[in-house]
PDB file of N, CA and C in Angstrom:
ATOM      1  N   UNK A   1     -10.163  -2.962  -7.495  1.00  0.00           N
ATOM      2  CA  UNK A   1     -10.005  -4.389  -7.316  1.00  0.00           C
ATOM      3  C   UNK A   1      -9.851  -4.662  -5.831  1.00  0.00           C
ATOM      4  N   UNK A   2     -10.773  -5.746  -5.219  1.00  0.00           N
ATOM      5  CA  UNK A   2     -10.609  -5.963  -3.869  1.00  0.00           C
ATOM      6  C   UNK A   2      -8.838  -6.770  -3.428  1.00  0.00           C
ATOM      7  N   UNK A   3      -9.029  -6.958  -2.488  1.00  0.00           N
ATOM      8  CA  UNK A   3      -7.796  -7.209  -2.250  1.00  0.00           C
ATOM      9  C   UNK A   3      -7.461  -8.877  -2.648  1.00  0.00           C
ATOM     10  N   UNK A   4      -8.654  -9.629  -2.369  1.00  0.00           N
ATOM     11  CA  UNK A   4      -8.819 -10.909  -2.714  1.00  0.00           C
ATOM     12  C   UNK A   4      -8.587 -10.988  -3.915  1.00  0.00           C
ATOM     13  N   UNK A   5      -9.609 -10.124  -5.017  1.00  0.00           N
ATOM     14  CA  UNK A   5      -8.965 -10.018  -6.137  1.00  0.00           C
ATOM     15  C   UNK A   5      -7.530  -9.964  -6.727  1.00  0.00           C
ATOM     16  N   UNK A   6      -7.139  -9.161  -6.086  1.00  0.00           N
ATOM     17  CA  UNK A   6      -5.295  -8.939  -6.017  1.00  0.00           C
ATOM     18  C   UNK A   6      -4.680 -10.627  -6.297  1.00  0.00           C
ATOM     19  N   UNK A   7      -5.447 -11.224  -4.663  1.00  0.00           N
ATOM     20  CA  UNK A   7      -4.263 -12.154  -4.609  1.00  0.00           C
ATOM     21  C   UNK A   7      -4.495 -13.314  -5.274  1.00  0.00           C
ATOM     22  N   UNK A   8      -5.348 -13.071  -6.453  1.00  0.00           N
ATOM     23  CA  UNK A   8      -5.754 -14.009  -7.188  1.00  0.00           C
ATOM     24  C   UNK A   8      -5.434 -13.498  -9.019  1.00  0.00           C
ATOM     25  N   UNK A   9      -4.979 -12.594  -9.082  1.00  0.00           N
ATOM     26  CA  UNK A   9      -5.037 -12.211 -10.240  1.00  0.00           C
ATOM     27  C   UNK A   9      -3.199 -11.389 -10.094  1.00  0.00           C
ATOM     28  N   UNK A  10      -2.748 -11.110  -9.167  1.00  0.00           N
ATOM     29  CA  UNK A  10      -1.349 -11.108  -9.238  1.00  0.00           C
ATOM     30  C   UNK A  10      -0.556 -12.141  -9.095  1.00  0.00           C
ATOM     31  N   UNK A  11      -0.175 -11.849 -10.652  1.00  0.00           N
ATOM     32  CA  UNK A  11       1.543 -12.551 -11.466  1.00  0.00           C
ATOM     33  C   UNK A  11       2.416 -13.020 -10.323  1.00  0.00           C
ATOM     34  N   UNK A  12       2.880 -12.062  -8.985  1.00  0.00           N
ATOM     35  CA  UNK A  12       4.093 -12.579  -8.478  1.00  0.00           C
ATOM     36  C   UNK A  12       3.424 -12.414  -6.991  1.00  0.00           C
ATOM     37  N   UNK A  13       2.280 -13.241  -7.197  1.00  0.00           N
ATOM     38  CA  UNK A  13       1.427 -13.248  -5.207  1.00  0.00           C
ATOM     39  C   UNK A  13       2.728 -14.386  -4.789  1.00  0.00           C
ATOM     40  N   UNK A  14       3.339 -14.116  -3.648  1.00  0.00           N
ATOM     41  CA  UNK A  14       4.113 -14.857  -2.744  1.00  0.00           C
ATOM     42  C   UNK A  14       5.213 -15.574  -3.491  1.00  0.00           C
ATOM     43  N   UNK A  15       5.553 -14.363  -4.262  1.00  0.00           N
ATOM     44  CA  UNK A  15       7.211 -14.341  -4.928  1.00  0.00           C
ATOM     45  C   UNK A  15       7.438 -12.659  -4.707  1.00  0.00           C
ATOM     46  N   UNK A  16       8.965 -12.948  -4.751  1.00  0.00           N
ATOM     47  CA  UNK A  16       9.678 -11.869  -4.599  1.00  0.00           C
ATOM     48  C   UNK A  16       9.565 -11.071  -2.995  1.00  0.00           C
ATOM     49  N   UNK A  17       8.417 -10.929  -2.374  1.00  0.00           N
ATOM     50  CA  UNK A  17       8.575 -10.011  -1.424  1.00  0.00           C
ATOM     51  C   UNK A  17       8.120 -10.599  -0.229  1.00  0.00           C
ATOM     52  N   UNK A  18       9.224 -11.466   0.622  1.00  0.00           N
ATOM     53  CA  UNK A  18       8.360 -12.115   1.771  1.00  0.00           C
ATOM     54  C   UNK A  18       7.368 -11.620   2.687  1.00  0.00           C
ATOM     55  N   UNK A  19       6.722 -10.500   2.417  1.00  0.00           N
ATOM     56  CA  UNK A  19       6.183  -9.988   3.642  1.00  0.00           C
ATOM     57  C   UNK A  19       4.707  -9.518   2.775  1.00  0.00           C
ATOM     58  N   UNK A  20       4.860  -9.903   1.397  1.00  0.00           N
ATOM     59  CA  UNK A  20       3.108 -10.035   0.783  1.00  0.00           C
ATOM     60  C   UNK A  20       2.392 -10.254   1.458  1.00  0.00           C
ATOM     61  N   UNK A  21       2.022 -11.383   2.047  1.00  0.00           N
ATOM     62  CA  UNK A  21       1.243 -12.036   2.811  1.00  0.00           C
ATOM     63  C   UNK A  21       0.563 -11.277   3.997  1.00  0.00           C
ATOM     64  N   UNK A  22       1.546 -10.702   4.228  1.00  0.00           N
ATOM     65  CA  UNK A  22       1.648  -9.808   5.764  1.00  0.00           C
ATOM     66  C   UNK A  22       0.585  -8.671   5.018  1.00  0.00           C
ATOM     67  N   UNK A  23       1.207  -8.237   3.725  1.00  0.00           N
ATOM     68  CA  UNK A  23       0.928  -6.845   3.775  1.00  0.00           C
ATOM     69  C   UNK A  23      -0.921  -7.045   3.218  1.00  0.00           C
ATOM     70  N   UNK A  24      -1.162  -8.369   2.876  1.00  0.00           N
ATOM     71  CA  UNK A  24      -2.303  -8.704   2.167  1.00  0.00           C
ATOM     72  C   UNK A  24      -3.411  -8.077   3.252  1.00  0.00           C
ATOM     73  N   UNK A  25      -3.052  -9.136   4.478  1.00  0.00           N
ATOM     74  CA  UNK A  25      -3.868  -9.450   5.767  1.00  0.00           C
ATOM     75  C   UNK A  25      -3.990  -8.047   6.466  1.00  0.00           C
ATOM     76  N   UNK A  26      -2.844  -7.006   6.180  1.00  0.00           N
ATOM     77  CA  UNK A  26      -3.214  -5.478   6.903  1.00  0.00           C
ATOM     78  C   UNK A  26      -4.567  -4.946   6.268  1.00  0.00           C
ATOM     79  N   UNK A  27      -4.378  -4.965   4.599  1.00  0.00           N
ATOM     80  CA  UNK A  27      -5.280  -4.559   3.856  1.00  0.00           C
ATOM     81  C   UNK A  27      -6.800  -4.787   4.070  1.00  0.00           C
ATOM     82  N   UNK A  28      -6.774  -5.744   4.779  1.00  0.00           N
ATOM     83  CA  UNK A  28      -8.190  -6.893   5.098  1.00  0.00           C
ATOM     84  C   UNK A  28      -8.244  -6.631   6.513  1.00  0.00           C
ATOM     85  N   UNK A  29      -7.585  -5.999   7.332  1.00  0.00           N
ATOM     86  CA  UNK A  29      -8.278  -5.448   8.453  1.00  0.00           C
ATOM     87  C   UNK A  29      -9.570  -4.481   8.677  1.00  0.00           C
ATOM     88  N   UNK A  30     -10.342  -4.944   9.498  1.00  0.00           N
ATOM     89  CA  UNK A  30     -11.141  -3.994  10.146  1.00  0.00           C
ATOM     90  C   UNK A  30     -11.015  -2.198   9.997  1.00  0.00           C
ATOM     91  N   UNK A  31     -10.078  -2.212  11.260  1.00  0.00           N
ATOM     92  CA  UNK A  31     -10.009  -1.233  11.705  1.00  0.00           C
ATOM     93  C   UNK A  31      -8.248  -1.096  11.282  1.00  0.00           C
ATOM     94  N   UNK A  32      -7.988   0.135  10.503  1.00  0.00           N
ATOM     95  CA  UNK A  32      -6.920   0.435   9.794  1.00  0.00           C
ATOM     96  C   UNK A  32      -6.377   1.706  10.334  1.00  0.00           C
ATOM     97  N   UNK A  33      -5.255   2.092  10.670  1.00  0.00           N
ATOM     98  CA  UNK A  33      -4.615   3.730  11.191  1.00  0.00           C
ATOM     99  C   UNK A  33      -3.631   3.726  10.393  1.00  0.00           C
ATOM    100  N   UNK A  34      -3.163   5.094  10.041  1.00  0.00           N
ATOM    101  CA  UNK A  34      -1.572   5.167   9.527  1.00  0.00           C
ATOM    102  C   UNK A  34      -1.220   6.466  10.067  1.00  0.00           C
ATOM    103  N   UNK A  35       0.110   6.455  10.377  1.00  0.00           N
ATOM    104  CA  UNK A  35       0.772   7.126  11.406  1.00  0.00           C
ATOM    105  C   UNK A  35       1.472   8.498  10.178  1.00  0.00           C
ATOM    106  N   UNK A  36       1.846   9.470  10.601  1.00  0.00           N
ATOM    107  CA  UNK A  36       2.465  10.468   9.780  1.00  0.00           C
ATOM    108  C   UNK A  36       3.820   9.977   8.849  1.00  0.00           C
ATOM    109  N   UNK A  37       4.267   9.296   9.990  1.00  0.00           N
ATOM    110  CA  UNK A  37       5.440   8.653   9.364  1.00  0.00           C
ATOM    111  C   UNK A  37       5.597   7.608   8.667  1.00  0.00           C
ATOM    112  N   UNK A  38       4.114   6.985   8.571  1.00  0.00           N
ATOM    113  CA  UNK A  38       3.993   6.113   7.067  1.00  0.00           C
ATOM    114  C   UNK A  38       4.014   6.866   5.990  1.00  0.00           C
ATOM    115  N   UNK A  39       3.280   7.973   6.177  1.00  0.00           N
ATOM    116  CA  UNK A  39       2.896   9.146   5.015  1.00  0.00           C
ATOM    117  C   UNK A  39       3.608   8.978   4.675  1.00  0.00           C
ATOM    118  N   UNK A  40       5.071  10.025   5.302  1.00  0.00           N
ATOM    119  CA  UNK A  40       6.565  10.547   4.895  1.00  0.00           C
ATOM    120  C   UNK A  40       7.598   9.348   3.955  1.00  0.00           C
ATOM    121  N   UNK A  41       7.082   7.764   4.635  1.00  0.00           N
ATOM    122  CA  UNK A  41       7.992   7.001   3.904  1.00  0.00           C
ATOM    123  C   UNK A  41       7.455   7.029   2.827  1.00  0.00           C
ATOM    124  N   UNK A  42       5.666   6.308   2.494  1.00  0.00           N
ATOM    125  CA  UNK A  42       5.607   6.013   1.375  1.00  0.00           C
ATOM    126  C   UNK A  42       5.783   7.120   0.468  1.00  0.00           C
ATOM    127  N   UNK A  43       5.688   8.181   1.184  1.00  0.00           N
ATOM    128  CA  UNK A  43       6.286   9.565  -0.187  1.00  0.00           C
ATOM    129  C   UNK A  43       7.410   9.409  -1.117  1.00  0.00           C
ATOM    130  N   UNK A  44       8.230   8.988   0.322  1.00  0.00           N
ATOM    131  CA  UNK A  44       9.331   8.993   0.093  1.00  0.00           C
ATOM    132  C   UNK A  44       9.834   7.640  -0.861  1.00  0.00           C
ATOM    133  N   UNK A  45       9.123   6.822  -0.782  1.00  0.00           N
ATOM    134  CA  UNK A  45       9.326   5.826  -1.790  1.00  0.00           C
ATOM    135  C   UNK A  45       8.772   6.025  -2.960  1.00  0.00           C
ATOM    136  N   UNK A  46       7.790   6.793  -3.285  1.00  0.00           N
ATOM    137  CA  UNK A  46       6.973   7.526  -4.441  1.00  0.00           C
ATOM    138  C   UNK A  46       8.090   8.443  -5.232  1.00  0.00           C
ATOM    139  N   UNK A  47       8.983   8.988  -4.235  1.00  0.00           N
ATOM    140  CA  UNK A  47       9.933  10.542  -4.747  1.00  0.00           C
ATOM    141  C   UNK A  47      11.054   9.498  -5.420  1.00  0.00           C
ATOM    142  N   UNK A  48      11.585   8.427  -4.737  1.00  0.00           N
ATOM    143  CA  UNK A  48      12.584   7.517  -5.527  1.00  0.00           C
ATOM    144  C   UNK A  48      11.905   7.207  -6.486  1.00  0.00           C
ATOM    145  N   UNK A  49      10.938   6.761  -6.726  1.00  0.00           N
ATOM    146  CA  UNK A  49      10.092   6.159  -8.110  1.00  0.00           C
ATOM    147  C   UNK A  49      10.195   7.213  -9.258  1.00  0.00           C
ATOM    148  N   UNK A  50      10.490   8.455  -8.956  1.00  0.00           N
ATOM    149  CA  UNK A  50       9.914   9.152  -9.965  1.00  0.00           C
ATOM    150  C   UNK A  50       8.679   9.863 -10.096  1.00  0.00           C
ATOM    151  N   UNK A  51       8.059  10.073  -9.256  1.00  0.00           N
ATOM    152  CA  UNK A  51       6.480  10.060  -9.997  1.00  0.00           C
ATOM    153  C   UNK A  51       6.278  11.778  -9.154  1.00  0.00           C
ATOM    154  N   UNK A  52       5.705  12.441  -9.752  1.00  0.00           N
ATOM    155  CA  UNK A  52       5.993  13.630 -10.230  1.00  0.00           C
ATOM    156  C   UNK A  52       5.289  14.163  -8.968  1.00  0.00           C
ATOM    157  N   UNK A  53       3.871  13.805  -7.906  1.00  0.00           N
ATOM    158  CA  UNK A  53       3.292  14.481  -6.624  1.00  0.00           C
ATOM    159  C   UNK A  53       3.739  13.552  -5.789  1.00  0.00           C
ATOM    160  N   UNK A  54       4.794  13.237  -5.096  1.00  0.00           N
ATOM    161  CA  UNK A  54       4.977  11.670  -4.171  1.00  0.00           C
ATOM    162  C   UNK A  54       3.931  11.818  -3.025  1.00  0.00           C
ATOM    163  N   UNK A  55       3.523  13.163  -2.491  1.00  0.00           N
ATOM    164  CA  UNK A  55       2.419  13.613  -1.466  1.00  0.00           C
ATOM    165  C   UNK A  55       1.709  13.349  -1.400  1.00  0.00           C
ATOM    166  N   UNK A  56       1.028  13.866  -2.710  1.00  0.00           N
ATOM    167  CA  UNK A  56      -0.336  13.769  -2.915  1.00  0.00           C
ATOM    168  C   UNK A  56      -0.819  12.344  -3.562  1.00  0.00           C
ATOM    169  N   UNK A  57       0.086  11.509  -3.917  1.00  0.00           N
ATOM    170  CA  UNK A  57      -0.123  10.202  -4.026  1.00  0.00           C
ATOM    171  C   UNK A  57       0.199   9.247  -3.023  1.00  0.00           C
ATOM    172  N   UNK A  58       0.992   9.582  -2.052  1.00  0.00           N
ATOM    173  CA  UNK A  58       0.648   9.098  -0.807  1.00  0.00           C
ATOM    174  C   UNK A  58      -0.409   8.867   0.261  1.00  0.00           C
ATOM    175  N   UNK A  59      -1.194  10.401  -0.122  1.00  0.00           N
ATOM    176  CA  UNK A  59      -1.970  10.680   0.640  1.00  0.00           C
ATOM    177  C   UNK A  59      -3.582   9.524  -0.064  1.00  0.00           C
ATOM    178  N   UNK A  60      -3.351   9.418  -1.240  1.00  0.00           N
ATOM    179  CA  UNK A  60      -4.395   9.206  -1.797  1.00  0.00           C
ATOM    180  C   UNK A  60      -4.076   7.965  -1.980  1.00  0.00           C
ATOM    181  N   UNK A  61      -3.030   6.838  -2.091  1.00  0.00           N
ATOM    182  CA  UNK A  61      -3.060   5.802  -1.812  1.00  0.00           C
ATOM    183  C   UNK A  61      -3.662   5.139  -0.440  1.00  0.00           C
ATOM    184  N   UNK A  62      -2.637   5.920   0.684  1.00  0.00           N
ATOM    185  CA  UNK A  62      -3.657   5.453   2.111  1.00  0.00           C
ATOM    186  C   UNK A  62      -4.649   5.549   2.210  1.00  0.00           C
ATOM    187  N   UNK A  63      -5.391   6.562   1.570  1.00  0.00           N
ATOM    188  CA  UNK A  63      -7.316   6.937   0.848  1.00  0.00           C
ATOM    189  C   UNK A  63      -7.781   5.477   0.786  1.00  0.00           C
ATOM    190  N   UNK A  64      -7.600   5.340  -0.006  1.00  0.00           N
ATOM    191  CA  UNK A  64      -7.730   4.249  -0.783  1.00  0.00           C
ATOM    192  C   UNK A  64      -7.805   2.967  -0.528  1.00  0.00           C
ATOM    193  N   UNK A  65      -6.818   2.481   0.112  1.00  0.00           N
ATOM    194  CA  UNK A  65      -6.334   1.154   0.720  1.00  0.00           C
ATOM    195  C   UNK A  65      -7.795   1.287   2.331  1.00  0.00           C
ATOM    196  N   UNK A  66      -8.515   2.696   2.464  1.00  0.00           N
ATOM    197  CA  UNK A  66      -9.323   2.460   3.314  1.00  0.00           C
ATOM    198  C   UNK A  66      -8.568   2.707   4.740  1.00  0.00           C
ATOM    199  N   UNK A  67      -7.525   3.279   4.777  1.00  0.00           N
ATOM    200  CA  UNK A  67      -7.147   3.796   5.684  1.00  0.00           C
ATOM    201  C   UNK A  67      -7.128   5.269   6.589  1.00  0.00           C
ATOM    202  N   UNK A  68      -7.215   5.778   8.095  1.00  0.00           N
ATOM    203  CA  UNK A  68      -7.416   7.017   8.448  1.00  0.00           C
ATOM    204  C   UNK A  68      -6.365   7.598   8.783  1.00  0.00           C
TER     205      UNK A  68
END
């Protein structure tokens, strides 16, 4: 789903998390980088979640989102 899609088909677009907006417009950049230490957080927010590779779903979320 594109990201436009997202903000048209998500339940809580510009509720709950003031910085949606923000995080919409990164997604929709050009030219995208992520630093090691994004890795490490979003892992690390993956490892609080529960979810059983927080790494390797880190790694493959930033994949994803079209980021290097």
């Amino acid at each position: 789903m594109s990201v436009r899609g997202h903000q048209r088909d998500c339940g809580v677009h510009g509720q709950g998390d003031p910085n949606h907006g923000r995080a919409v417009k990164l997604l929709e950049a050009p030219n995208k980088a992520s630093s090691f230490l994004a890795l490490v957080e979003l892992a690390s927010v993956y490892s609080r979640a529960g979810f059983e590779d927080p790494q390797a779903l880190a790694i493959y979320s930033v994949e994803e989102a079209g980021w290097r």
